[in-house]
N, C-alpha and C. Protein backbone atom coordinates (compact mmCIF):
# COMPACT_ATOMS: atom_id res chain seq x y z
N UNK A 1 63.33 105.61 74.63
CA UNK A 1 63.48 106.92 75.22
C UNK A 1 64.63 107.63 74.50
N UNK A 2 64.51 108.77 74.51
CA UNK A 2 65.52 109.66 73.55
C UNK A 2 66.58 110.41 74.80
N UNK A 3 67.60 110.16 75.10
CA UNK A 3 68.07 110.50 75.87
C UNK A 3 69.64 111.36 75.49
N UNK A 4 69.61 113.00 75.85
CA UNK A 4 70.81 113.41 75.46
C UNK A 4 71.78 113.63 76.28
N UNK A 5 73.19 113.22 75.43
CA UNK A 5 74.56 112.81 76.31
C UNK A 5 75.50 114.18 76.48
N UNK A 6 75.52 114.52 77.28
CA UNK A 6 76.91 115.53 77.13
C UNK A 6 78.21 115.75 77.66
N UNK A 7 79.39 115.97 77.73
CA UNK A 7 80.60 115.63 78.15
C UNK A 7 81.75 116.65 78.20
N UNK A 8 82.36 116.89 78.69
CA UNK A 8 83.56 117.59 78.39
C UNK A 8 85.07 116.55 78.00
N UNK A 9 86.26 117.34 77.99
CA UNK A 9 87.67 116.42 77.51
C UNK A 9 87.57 115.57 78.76
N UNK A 10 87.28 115.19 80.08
CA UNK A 10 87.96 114.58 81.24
C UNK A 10 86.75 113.33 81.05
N UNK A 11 85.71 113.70 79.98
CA UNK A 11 84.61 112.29 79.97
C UNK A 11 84.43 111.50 78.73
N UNK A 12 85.09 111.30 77.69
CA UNK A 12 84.97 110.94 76.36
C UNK A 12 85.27 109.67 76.74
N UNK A 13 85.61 109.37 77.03
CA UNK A 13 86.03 107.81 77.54
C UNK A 13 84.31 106.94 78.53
N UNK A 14 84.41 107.43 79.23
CA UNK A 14 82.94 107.04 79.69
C UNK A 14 81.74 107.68 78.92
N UNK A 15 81.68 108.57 78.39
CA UNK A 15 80.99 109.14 77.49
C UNK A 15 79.92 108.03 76.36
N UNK A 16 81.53 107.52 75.71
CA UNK A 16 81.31 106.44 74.92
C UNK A 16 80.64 104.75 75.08
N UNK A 17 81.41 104.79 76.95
CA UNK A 17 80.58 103.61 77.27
C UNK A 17 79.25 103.93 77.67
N UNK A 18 78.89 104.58 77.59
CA UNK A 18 77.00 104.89 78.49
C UNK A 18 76.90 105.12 77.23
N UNK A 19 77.27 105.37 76.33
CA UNK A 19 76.11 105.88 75.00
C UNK A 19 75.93 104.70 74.38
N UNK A 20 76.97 103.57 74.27
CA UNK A 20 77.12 102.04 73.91
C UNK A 20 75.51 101.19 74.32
N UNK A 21 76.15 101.47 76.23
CA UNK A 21 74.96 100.83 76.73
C UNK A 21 73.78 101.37 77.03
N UNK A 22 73.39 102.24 76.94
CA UNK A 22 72.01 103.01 76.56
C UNK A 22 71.45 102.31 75.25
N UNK A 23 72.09 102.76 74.19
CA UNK A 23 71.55 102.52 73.13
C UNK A 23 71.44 100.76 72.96
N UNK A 24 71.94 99.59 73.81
CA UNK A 24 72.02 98.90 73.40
C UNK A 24 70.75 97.66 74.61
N UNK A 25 70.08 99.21 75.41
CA UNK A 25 68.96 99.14 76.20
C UNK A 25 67.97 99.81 75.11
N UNK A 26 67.97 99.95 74.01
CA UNK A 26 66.87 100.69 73.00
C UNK A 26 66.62 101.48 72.91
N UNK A 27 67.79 102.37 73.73
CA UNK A 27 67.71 103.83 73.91
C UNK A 27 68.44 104.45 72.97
N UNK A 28 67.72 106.11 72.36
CA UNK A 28 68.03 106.77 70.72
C UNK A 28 69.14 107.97 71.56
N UNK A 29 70.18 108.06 71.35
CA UNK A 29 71.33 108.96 72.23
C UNK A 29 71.56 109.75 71.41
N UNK A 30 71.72 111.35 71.97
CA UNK A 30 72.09 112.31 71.20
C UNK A 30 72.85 112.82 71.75
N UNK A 31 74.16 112.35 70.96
CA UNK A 31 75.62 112.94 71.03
C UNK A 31 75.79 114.46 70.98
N UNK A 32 75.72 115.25 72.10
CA UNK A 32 76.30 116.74 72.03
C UNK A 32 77.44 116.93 72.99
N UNK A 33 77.82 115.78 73.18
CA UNK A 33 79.28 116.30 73.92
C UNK A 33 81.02 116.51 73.02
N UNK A 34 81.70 116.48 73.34
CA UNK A 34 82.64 116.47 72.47
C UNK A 34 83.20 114.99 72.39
N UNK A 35 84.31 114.46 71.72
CA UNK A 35 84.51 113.08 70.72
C UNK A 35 86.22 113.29 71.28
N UNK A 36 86.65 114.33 71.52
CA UNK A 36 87.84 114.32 71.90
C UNK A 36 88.50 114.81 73.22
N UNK A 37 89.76 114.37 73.27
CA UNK A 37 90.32 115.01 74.71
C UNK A 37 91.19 116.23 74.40
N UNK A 38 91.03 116.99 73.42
CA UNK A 38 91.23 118.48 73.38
C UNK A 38 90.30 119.08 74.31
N UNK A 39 90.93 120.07 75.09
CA UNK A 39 89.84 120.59 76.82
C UNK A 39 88.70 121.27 75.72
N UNK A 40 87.67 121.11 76.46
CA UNK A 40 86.49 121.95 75.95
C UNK A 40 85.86 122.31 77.19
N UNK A 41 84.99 123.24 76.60
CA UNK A 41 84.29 123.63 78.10
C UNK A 41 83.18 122.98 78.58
N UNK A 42 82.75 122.08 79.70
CA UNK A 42 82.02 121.75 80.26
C UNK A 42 80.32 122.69 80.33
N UNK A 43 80.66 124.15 80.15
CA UNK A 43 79.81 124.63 80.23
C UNK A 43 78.21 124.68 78.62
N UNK A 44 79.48 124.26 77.65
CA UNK A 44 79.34 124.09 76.80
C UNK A 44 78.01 123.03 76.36
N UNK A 45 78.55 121.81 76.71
CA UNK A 45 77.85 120.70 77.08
C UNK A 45 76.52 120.34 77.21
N UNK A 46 76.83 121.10 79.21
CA UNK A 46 75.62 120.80 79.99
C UNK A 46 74.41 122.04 79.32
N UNK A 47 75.12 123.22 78.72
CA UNK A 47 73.66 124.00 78.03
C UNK A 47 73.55 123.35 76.84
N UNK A 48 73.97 122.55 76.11
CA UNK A 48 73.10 121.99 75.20
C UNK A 48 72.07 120.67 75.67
N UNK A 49 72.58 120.04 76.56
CA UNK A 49 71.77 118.88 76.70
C UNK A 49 70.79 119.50 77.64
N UNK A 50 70.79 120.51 78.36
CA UNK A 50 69.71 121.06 78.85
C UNK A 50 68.82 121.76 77.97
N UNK A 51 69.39 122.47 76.72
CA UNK A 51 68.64 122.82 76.56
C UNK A 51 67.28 121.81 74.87
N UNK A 52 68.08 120.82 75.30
CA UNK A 52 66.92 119.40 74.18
C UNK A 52 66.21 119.29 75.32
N UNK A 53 66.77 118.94 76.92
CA UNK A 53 65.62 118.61 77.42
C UNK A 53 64.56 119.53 77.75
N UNK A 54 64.71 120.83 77.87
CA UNK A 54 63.88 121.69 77.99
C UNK A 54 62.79 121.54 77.11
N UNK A 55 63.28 121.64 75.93
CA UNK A 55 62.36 121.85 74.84
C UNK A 55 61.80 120.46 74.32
N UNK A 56 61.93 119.35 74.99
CA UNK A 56 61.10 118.51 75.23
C UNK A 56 61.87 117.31 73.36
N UNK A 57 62.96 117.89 72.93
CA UNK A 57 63.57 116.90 72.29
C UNK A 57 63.83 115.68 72.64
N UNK A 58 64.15 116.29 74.29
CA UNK A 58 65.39 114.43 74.74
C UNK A 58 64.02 114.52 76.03
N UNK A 59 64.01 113.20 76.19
CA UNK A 59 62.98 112.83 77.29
C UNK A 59 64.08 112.86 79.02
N UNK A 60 65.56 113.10 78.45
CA UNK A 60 66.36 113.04 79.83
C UNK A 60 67.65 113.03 79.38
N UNK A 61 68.41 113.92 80.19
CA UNK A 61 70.03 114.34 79.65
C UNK A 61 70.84 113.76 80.72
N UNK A 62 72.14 113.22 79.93
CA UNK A 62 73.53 112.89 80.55
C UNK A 62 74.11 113.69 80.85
N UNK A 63 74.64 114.26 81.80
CA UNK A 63 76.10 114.97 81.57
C UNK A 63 76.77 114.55 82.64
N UNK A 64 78.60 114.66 82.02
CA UNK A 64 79.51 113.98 82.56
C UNK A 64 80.44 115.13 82.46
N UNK A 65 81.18 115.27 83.54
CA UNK A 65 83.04 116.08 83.57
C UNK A 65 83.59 115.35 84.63
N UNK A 66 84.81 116.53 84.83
CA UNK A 66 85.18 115.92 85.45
C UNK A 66 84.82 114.99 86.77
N UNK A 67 84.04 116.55 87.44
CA UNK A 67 83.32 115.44 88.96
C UNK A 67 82.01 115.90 88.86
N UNK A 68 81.36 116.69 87.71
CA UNK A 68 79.75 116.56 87.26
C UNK A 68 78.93 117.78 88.37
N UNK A 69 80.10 118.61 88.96
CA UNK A 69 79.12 119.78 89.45
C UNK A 69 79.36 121.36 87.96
N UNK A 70 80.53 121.21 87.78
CA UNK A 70 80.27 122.17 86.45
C UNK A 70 79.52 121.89 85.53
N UNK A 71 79.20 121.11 85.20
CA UNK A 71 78.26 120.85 83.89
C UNK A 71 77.06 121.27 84.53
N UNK A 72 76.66 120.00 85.71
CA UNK A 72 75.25 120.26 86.03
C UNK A 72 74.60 121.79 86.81
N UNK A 73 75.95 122.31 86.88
CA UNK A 73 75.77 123.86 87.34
C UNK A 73 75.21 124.58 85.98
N UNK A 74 75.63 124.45 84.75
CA UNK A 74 75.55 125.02 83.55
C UNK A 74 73.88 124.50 82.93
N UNK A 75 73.86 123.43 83.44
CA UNK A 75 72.53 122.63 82.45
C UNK A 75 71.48 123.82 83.37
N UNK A 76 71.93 123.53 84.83
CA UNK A 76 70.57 124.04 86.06
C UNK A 76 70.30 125.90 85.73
N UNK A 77 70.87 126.24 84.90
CA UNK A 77 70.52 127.77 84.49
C UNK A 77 69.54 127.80 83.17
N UNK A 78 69.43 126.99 82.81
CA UNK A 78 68.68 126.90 81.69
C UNK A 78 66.84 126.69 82.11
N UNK A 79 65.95 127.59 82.03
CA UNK A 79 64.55 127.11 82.69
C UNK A 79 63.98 126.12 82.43
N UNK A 80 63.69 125.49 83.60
CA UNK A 80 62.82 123.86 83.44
C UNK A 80 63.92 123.02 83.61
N UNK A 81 64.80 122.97 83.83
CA UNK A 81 66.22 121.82 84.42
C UNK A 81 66.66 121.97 85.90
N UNK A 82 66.24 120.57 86.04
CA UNK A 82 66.65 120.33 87.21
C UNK A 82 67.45 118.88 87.26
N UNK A 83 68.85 119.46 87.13
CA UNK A 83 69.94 118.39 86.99
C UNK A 83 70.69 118.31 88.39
N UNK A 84 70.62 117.11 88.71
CA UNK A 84 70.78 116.75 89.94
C UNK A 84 72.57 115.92 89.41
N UNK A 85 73.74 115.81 90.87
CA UNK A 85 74.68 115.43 90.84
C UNK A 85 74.59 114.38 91.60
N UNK A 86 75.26 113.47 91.27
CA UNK A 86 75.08 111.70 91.97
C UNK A 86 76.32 110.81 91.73
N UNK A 87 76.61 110.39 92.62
CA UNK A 87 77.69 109.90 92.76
C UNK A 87 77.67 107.98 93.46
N UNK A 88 76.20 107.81 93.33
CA UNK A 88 76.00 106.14 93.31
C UNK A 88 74.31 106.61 93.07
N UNK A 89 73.63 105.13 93.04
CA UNK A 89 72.27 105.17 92.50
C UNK A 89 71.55 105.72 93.28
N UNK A 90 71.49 105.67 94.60
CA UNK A 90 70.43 105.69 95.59
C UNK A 90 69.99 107.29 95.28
N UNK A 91 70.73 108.07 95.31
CA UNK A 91 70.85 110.00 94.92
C UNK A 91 69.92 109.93 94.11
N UNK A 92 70.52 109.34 92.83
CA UNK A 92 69.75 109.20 91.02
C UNK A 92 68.40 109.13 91.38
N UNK A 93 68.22 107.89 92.21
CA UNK A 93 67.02 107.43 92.22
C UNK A 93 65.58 108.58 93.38
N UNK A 94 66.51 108.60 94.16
CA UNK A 94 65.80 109.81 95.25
C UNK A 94 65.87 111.37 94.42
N UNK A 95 66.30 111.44 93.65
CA UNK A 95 66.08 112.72 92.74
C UNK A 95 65.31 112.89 91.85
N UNK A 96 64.75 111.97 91.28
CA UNK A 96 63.84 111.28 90.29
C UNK A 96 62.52 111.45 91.01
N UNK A 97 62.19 110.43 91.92
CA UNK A 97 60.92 109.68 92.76
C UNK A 97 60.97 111.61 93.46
N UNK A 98 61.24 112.45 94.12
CA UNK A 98 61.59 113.35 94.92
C UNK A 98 61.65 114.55 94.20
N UNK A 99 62.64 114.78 93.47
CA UNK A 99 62.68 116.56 92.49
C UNK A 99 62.10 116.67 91.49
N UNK A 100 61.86 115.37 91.06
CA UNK A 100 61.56 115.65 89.17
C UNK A 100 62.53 115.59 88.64
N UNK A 101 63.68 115.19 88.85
CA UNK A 101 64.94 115.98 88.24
C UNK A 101 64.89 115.41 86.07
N UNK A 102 65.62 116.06 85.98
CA UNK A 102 65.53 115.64 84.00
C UNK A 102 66.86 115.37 83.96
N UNK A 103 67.60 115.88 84.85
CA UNK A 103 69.04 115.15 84.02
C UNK A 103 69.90 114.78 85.51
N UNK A 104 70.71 113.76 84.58
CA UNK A 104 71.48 113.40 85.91
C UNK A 104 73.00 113.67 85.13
N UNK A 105 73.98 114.10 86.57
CA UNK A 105 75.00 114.56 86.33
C UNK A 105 76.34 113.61 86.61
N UNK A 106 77.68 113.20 86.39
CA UNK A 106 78.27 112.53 87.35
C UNK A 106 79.97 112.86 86.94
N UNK A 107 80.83 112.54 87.95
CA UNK A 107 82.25 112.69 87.25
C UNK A 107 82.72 111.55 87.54
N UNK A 108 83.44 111.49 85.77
CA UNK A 108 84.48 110.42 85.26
C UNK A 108 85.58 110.63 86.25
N UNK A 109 85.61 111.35 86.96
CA UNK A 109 87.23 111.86 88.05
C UNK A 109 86.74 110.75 89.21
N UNK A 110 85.16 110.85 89.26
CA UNK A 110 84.51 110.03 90.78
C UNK A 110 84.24 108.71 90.38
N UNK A 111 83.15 108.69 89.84
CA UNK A 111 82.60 106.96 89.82
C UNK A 111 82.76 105.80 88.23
N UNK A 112 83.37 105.37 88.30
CA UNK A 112 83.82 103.98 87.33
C UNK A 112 82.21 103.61 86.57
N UNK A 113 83.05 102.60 85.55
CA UNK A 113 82.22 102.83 84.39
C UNK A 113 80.72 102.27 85.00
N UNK A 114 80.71 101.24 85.76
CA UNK A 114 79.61 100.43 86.35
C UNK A 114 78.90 101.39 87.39
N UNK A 115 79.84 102.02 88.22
CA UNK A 115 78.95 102.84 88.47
C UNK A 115 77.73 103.90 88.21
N UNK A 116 78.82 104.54 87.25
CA UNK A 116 77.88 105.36 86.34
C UNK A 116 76.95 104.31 85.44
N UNK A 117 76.80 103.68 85.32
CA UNK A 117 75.60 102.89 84.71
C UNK A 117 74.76 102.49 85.09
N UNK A 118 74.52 101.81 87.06
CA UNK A 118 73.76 101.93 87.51
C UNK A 118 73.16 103.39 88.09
N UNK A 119 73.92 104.07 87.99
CA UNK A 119 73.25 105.72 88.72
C UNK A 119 72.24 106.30 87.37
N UNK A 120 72.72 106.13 85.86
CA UNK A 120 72.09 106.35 85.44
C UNK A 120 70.59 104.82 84.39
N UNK A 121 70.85 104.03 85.16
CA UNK A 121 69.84 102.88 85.41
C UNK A 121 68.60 103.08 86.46
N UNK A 122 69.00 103.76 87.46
CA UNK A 122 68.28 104.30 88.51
C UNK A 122 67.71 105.31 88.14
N UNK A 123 68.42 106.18 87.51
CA UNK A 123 67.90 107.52 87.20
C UNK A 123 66.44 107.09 86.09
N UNK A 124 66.74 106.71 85.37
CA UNK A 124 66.11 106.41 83.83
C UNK A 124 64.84 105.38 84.40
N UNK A 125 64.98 104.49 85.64
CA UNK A 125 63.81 103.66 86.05
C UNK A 125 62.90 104.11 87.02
N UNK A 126 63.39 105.20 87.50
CA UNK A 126 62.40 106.07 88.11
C UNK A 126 61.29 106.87 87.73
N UNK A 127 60.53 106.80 88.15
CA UNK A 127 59.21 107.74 88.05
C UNK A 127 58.57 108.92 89.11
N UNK A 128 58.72 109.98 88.74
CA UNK A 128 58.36 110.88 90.05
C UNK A 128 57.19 110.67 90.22
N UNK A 129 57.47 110.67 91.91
CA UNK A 129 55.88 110.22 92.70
C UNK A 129 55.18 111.77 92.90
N UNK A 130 55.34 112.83 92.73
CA UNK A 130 54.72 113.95 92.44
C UNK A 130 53.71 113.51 94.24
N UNK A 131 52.43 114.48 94.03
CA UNK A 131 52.07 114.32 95.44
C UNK A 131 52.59 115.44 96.46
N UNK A 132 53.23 114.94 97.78
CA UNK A 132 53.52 115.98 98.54
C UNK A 132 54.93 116.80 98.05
N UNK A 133 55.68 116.47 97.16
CA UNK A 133 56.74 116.28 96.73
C UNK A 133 56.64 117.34 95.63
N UNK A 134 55.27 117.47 94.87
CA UNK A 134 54.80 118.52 93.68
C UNK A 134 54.91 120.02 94.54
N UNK A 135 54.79 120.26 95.51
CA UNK A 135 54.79 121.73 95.97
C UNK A 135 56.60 122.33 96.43
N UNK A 136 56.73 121.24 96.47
CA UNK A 136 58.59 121.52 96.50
C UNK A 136 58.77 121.95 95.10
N UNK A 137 58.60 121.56 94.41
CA UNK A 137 59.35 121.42 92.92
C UNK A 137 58.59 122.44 92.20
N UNK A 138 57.08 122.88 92.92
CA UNK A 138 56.88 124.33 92.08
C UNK A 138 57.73 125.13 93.15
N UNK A 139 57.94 125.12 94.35
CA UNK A 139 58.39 126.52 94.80
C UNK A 139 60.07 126.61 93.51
N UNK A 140 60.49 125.78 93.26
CA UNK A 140 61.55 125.50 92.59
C UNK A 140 61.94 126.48 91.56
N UNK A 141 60.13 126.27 90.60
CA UNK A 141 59.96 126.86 89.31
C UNK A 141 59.86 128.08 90.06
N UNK A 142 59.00 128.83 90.78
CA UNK A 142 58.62 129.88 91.64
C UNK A 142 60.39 130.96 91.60
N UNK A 143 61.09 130.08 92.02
CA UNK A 143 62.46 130.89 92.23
C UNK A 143 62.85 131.39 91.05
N UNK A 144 63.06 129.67 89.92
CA UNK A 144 63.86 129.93 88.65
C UNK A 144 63.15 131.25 87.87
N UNK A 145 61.79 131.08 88.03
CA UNK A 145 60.82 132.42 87.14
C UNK A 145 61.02 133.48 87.47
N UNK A 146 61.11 133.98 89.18
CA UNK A 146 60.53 134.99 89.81
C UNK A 146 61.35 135.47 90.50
N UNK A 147 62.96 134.68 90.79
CA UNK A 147 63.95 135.25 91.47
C UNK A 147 63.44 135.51 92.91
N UNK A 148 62.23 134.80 93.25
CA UNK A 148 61.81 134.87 94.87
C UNK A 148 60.70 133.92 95.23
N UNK A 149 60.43 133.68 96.08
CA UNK A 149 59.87 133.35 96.89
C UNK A 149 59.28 133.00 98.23
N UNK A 150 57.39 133.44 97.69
CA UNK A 150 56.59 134.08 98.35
C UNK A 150 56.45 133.06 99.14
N UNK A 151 56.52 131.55 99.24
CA UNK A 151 56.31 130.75 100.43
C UNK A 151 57.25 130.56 101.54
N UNK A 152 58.46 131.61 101.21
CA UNK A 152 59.81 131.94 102.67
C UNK A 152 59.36 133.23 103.45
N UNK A 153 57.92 134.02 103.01
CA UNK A 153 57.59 135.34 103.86
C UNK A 153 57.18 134.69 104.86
C-alpha cells in the first residue's frame, strides 16, 4: 500500500518512527512532511497528503502535529478527504469500518510512539463496511459539493 506521511516541527520525531515501521510492514511512504524542527506550518502538510490521496496517488495519508486537529482540519478542505482525528485505535478503526475515512490524523503532543502505531494499524486494517453507513458518507460528499443539504429539509 502506498501510504502518504505528513507532519509539522512538533512531529518529526514520530514522523520518522511510523515511516520506519510502515515501510518495514511493506508499506511504499511518501515523505511530504517536513525533516526538521524549524516551525512549519501544519497546514502545509495536511494539504499535501490530502491532496495524493485525493487524486488517488497514496491509497491513505498520515498526518501528525501537534494534537492532529490542525492538520486534519487542513487535509478535510480538500474534496474527497475525510480525515478523521484519533487518539487510540478503537476511533481509527470505527472511522474506517463507519466514514470511509482516507486519512488518519494524531498528535505527537497526545499519544506515544506505540500508540500511534496501533491507531494507525487499525486504521490501515480496516475495511469500510459501506451498506447503511454509504448514505451517511454521501450526504457528506452532498455538503462538501453543494454547501447544503437536501436530506436536513
Amino acid at each position: 500500500m502506498k501510504i502518504a506521511i505528513g507532519n509539522d516541527h512538533a512531529a518529526v520525531e514520530l514522523k520518522w518512527e511510523l515511516a520506519k515501521y510502515l515501510e518495514g510492514k511493506g508499506h511504499t511512504v511518501l515523505n511530504v512532511g517536513t525533516d526538521t524542527p524549524e516551525s512549519m506550518s501544519y497546514a502545509v502538510s495536511g494539504y499535501k497528503v490530502a491532496r495524493l490521496v485525493a487524486a488517488g496517488e497514496a491509497n491513505a495519508g498520515v498526518l501528525i502535529c501537534g494534537t492532529g486537529v490542525g492538520i486534519s482540519m487542513a487535509a478535510n478542505k480538500v474534496h474527497g478527504i475525510r480525515a478523521c482525528v484519533c487518539s487510540e485505535p478503537v476511533t481509527a478503526h470505527l472511522s474506517k469500518l463507519h466514514n470511509n475515512a482516507n486519512i488518519v490524523a494524531f498528535g505527537a503532543r497526545i499519544v506515544g510512539a506505540e500508540t500511534a502505531k496501533a491507531i494507525v494499524d487499525a486504521f490501515l486494517n480496516t475495511q469500510y463496511e459501506g451498506g447503511r453507513h454509504q448514505t451517511r458518507v454521501d450526504m457528506l460528499a452532498e455538503i462538501e459539493t453543494t454547501q447544503d443539504l437536501t436530506a436536513a429539509r
